[in-house]
C-alpha atoms as a PDB file:
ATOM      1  CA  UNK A   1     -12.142 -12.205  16.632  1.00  0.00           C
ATOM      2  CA  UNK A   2     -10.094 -12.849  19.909  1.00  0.00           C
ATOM      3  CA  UNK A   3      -8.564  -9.296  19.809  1.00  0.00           C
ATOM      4  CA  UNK A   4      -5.084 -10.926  19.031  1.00  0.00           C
ATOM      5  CA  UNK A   5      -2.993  -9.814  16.258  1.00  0.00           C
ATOM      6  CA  UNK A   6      -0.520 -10.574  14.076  1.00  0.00           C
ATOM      7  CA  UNK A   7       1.495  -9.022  11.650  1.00  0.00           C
ATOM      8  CA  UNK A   8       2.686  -9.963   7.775  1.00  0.00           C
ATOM      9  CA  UNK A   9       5.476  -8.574   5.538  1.00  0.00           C
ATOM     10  CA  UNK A  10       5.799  -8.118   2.022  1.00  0.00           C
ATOM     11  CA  UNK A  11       6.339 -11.761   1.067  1.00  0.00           C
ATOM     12  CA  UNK A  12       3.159 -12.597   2.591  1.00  0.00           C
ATOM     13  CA  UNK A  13       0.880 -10.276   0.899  1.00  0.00           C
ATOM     14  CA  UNK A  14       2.462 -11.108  -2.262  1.00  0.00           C
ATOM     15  CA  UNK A  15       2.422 -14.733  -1.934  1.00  0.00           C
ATOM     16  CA  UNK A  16      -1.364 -14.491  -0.813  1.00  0.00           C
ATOM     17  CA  UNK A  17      -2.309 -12.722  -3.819  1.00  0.00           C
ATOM     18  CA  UNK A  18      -0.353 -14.026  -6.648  1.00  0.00           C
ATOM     19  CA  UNK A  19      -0.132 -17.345  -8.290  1.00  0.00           C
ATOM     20  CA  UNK A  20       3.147 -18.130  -8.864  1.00  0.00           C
ATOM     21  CA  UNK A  21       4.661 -21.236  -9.955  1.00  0.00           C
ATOM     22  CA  UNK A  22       6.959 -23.515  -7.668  1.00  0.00           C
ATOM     23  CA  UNK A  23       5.460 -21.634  -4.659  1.00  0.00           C
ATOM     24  CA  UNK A  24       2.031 -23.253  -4.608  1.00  0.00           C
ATOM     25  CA  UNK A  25       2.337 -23.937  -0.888  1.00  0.00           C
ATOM     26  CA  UNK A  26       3.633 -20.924   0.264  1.00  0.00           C
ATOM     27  CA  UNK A  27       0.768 -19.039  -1.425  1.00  0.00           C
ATOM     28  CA  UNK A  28      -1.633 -21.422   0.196  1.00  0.00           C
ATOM     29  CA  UNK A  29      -0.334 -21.075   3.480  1.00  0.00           C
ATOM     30  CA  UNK A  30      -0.281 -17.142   2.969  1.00  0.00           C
ATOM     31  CA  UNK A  31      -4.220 -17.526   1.571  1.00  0.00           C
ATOM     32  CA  UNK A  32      -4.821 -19.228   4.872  1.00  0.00           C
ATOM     33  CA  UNK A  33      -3.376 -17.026   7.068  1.00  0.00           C
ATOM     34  CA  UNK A  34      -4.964 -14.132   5.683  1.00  0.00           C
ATOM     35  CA  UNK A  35      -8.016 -15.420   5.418  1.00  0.00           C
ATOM     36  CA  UNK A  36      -8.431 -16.675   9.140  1.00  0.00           C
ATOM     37  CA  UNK A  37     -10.624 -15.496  11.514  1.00  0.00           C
ATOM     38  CA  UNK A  38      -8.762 -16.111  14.264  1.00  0.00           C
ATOM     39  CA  UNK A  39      -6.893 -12.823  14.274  1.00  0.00           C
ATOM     40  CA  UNK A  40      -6.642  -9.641  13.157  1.00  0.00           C
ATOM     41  CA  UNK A  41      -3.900  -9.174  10.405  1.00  0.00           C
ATOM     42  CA  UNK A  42      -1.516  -5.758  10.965  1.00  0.00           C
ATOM     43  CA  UNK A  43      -0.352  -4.358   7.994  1.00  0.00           C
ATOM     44  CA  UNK A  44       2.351  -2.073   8.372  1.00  0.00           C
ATOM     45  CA  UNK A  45       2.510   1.169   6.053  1.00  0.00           C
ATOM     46  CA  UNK A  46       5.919  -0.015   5.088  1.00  0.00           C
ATOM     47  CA  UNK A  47       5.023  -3.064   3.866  1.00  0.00           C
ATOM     48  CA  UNK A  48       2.172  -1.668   1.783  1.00  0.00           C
ATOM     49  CA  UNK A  49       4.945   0.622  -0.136  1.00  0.00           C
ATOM     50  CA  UNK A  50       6.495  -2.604  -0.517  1.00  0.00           C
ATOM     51  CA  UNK A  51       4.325  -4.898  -1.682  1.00  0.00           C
ATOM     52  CA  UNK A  52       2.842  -1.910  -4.341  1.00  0.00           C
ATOM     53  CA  UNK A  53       7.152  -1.461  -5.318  1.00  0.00           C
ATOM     54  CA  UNK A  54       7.492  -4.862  -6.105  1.00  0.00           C
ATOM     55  CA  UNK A  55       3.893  -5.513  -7.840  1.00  0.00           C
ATOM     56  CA  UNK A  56       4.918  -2.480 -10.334  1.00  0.00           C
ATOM     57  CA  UNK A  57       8.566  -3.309 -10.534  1.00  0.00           C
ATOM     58  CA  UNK A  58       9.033  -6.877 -10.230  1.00  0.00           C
ATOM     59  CA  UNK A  59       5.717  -7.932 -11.889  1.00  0.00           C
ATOM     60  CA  UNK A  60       5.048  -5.794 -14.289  1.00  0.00           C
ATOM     61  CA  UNK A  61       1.852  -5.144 -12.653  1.00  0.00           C
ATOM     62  CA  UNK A  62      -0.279  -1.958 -13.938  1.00  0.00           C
ATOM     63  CA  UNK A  63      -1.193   0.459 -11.333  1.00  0.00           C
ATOM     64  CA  UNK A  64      -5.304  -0.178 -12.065  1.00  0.00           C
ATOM     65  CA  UNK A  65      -4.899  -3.814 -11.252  1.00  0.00           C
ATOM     66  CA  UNK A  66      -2.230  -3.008  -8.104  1.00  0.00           C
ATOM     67  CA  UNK A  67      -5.427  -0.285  -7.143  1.00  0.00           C
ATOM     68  CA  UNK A  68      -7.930  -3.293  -7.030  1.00  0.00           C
ATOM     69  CA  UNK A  69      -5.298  -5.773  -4.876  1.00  0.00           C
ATOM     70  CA  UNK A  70      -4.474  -3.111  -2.550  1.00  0.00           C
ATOM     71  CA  UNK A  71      -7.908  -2.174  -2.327  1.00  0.00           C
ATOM     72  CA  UNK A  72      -9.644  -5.966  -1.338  1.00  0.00           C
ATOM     73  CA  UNK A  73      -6.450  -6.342   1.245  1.00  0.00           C
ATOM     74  CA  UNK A  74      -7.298  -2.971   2.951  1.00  0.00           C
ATOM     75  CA  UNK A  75     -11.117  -3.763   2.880  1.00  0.00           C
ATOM     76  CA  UNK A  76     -11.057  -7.373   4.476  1.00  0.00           C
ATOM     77  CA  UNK A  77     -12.646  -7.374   7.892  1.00  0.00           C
ATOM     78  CA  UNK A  78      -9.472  -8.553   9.812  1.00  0.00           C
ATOM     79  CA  UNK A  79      -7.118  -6.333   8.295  1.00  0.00           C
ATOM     80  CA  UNK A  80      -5.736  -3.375  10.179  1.00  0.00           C
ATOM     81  CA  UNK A  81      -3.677  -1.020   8.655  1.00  0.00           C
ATOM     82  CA  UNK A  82      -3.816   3.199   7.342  1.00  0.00           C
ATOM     83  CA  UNK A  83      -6.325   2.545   5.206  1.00  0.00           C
ATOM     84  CA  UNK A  84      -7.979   5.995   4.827  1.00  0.00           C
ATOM     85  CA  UNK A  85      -4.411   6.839   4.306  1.00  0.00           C
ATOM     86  CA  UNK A  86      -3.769   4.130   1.716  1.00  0.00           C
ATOM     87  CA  UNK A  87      -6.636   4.499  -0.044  1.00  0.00           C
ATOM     88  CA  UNK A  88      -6.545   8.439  -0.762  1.00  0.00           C
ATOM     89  CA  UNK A  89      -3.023   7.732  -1.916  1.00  0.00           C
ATOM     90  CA  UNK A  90      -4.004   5.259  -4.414  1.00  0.00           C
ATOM     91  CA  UNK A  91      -6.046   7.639  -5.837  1.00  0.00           C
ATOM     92  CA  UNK A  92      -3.373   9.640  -6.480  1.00  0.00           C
ATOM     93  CA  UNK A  93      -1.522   6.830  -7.822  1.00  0.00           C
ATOM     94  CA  UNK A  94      -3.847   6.183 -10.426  1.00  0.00           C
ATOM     95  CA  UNK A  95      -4.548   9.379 -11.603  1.00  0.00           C
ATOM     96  CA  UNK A  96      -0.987  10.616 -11.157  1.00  0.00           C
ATOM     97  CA  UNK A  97       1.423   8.537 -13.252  1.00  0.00           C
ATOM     98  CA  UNK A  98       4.352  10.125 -12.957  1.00  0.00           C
ATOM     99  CA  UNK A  99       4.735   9.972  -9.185  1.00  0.00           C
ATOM    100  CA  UNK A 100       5.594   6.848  -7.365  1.00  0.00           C
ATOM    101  CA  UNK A 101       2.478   5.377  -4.553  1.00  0.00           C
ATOM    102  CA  UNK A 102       5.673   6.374  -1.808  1.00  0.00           C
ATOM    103  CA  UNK A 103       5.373   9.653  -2.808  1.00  0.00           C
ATOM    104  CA  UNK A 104       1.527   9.473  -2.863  1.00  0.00           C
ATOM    105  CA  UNK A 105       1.119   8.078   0.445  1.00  0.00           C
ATOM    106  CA  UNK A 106       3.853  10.390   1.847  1.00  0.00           C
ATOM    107  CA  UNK A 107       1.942  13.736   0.794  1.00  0.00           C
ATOM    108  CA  UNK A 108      -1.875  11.715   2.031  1.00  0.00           C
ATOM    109  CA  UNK A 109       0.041  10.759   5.651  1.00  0.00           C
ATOM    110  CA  UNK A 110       0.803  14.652   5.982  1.00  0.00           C
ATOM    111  CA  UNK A 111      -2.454  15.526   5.129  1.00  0.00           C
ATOM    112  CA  UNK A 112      -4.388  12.751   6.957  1.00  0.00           C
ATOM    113  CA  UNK A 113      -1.565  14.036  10.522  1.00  0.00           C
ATOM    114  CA  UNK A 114      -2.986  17.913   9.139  1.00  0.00           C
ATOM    115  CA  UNK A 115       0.290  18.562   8.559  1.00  0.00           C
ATOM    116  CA  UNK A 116       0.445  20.640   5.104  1.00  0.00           C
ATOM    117  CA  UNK A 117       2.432  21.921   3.815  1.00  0.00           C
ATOM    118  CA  UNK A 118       4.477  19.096   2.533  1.00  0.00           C
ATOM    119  CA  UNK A 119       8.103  20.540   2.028  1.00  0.00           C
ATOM    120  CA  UNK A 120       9.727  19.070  -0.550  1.00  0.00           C
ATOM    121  CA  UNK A 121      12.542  19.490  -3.143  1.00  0.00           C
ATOM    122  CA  UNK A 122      10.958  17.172  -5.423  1.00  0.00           C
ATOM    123  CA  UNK A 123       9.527  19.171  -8.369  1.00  0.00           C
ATOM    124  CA  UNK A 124       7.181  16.966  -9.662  1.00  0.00           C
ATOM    125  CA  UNK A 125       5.824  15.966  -6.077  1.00  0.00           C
ATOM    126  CA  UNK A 126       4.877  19.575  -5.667  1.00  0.00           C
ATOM    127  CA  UNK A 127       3.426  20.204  -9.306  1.00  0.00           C
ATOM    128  CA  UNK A 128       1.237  17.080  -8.697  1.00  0.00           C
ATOM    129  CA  UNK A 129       0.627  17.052  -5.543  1.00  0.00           C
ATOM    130  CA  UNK A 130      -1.350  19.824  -4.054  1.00  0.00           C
ATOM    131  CA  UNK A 131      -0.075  18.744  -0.353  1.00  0.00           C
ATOM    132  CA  UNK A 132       3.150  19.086  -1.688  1.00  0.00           C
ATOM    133  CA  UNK A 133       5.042  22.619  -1.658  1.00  0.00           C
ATOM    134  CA  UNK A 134       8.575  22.943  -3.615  1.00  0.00           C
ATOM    135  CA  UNK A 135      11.710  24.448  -0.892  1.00  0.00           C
ATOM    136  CA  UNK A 136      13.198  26.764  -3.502  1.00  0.00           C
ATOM    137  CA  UNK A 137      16.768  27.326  -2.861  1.00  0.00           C
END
């Protein structure tokens, strides 16, 4: 790789890893661009949240399946992004239902910057989140 970089937003990542009809070039140009060797691909934390959101939301998407695309984007040689970061919050996200991969990756980026606790006045955060401590007012 040249050292260059560039960087790709939600629409990308979705468009490079689903199928979807009437879009067939757009997915194909996203595939390319992904897969190219010419440059190292940023992925921003931001759009990670995003591209999870709209996979559960928009899709329909279960969170296994959403584990396993997150999980090959994060692991491809070119890709740069928080992925010690992303990946201990998706294993909250799977094994923690009822909180959302934002909140996930929220408590793992506090605990990944050693900075625990994790005030929060979001009850189930802090009973299911052992970063997580509850501001009781």
């Amino acid at each position: 790789m040249s050292g260059d970089a560039v960087s790709v937003d939600t629409n990308v990542l979705l468009r490079a890893t689903l199928n979807e009809a009437g879009l067939e070039l757009q997915c194909e140009t996203a595939r390319s661009i992904i897969a190219s060797s010419d440059h190292d691909i940023l992925i921003s934390d931001v759009t990670v949240a995003e591209y999870v959101h709209a996979l559960e939301s928009h899709y329909h998407i279960d969170r296994m399946t959403i584990c396993d695309m997150v999980l090959t984007l994060v692991r491809l040689r070119n890709v740069r992004c928080s992925d010690m970061v992303i990946m201990s919050a998706l294993t909250h996200y799977a094994g923690k239902p009822k909180l959302s991969f934002d909140d996930c990756f929220i408590a793992e980026y506090a605990r990944a910057h050693h900075a625990i606790p994790l005030w929060t006045f979001d009850k189930k955060l802090a009973n299911q989140h052992d970063a997580a401590t509850l501001i009781v007012s």
